[in-house]
Protein backbone atom coordinates (compact mmCIF):
# COMPACT_ATOMS: atom_id res chain seq x y z
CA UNK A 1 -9.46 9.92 2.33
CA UNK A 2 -7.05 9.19 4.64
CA UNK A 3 -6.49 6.10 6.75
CA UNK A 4 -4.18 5.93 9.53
CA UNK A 5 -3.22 1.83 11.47
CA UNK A 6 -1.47 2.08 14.69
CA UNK A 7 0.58 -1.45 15.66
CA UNK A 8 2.87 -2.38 18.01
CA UNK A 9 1.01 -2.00 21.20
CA UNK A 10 1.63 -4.81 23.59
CA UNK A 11 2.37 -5.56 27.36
CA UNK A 12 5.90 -4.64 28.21
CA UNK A 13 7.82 -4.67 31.63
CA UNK A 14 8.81 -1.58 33.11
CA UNK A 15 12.43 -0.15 31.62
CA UNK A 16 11.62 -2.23 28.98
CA UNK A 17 11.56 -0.76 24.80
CA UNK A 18 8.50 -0.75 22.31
CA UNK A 19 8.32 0.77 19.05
CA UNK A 20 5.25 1.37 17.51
CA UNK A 21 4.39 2.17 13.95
CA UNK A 22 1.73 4.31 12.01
CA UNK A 23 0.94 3.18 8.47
CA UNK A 24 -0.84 5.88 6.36
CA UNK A 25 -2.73 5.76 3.18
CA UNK A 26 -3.61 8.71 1.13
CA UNK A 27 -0.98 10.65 -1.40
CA UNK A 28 -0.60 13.62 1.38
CA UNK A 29 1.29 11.91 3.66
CA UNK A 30 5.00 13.69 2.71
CA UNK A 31 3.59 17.10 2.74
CA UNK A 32 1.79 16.67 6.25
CA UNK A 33 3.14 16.63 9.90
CA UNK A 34 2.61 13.75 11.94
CA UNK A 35 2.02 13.19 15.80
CA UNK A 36 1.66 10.57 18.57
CA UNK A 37 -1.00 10.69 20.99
CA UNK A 38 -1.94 9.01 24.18
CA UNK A 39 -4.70 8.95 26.54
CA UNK A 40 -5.09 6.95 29.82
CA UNK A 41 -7.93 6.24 31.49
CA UNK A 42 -9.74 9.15 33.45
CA UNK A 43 -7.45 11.52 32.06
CA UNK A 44 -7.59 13.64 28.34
CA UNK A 45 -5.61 12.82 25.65
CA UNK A 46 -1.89 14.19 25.91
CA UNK A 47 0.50 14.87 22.97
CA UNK A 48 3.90 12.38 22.98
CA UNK A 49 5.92 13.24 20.06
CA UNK A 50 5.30 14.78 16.47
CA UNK A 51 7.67 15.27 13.34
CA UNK A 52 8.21 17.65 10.35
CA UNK A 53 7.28 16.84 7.21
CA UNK A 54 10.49 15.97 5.64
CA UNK A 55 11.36 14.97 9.34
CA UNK A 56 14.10 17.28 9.85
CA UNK A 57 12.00 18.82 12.78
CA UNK A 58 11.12 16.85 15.84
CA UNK A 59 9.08 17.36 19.28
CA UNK A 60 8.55 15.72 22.42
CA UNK A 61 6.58 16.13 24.84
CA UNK A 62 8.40 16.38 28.23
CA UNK A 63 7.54 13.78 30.26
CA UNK A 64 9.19 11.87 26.88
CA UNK A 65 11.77 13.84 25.95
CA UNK A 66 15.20 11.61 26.04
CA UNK A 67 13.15 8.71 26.20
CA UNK A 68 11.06 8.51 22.94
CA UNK A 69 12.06 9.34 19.57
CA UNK A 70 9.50 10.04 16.62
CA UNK A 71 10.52 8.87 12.80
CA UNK A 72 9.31 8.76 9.67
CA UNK A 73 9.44 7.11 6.21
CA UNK A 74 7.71 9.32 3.28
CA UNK A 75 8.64 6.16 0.74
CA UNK A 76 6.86 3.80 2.95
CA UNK A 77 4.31 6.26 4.56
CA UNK A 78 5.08 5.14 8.13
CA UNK A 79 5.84 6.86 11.23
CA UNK A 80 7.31 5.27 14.38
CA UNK A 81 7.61 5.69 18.02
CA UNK A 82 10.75 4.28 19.44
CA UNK A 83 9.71 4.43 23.08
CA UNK A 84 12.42 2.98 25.66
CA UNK A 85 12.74 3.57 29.37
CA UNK A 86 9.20 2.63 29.54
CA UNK A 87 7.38 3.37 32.65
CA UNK A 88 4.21 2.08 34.28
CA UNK A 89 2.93 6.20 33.95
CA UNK A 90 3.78 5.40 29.98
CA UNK A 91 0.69 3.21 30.20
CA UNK A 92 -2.20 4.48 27.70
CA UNK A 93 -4.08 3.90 24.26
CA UNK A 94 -1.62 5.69 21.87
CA UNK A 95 -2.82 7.55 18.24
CA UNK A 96 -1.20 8.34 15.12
CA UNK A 97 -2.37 11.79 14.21
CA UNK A 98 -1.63 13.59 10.83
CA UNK A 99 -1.29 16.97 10.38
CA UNK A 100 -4.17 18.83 8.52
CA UNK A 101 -1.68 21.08 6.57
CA UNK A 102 2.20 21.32 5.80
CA UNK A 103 3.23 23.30 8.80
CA UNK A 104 2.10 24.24 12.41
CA UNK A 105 3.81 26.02 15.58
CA UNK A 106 1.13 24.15 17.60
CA UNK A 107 2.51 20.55 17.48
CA UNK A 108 1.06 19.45 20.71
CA UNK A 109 -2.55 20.78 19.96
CA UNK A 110 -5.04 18.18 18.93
CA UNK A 111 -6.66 20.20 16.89
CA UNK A 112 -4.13 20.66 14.46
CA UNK A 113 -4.91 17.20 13.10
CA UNK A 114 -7.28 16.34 10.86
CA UNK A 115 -7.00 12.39 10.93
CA UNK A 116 -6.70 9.99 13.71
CA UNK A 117 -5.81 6.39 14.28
CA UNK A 118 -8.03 4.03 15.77
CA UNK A 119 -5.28 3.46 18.72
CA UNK A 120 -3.27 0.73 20.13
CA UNK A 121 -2.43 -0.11 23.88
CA UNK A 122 0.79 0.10 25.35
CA UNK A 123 0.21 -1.18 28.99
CA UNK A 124 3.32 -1.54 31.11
CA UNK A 125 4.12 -3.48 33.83
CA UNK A 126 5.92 -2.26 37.14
């Protein structure tokens, strides 16, 4: 079974920098993708960022993209979100998601995860 614990969430000022971090259990964890998700209220969940397996590969979404940057750490099983330039529209509950095999072409679908973090809020301030 496998457990995934978002952290770092916290108030933060707009332009400001966060970094949150995904801790995994489970011995899949280097042979799986692994996404960030957010969802604000009213509105559905949105992919942010996801990363290869041996994180050589990396996406972003675009409202992200030069902003954000996804890592990972197979020897730790952890995955980060470096988010700077944070803006008030940056404001959601944001999940860890892990891959449910080795390799997808459909990094920003939901459904290409099999296991989800419970979610942590990243609420910024304008």
């Amino acid at each position: 079974q496998v457990q995934l614990v978002e952290s770092g969430g916290r108030l933060v000022q707009a332009g400001g920098s966060l970094k949150l971090s995904c801790a995994a259990s489970g011995r899949i964890f280097s042979s799986r993708f692994m996404g960030w998700f957010r969802q604000s209220p009213g509105k559905e969940r949105e992919f942010v960022a996801a990363i290869s397996r041996t994180g050589d590969f990396t996406y972003y979404a675009d409202s992200v993209e030069g902003r954000f940057n996804i890592s990972r750490d197979n020897a730790k099983n952890m995955v980060d979100l470096q988010m700077n330039g944070l803006e008030s529209e940056d404001t959601a509950v944001y999940y860890c998601a892990q891959g449910s095999r080795p390799y997808t072409v459909r990094w920003a679908d939901a459904s290409e995860y099999a296991y989800w973090g419970q979610g942590t809020q990243v609420t910024v301030s304008s």
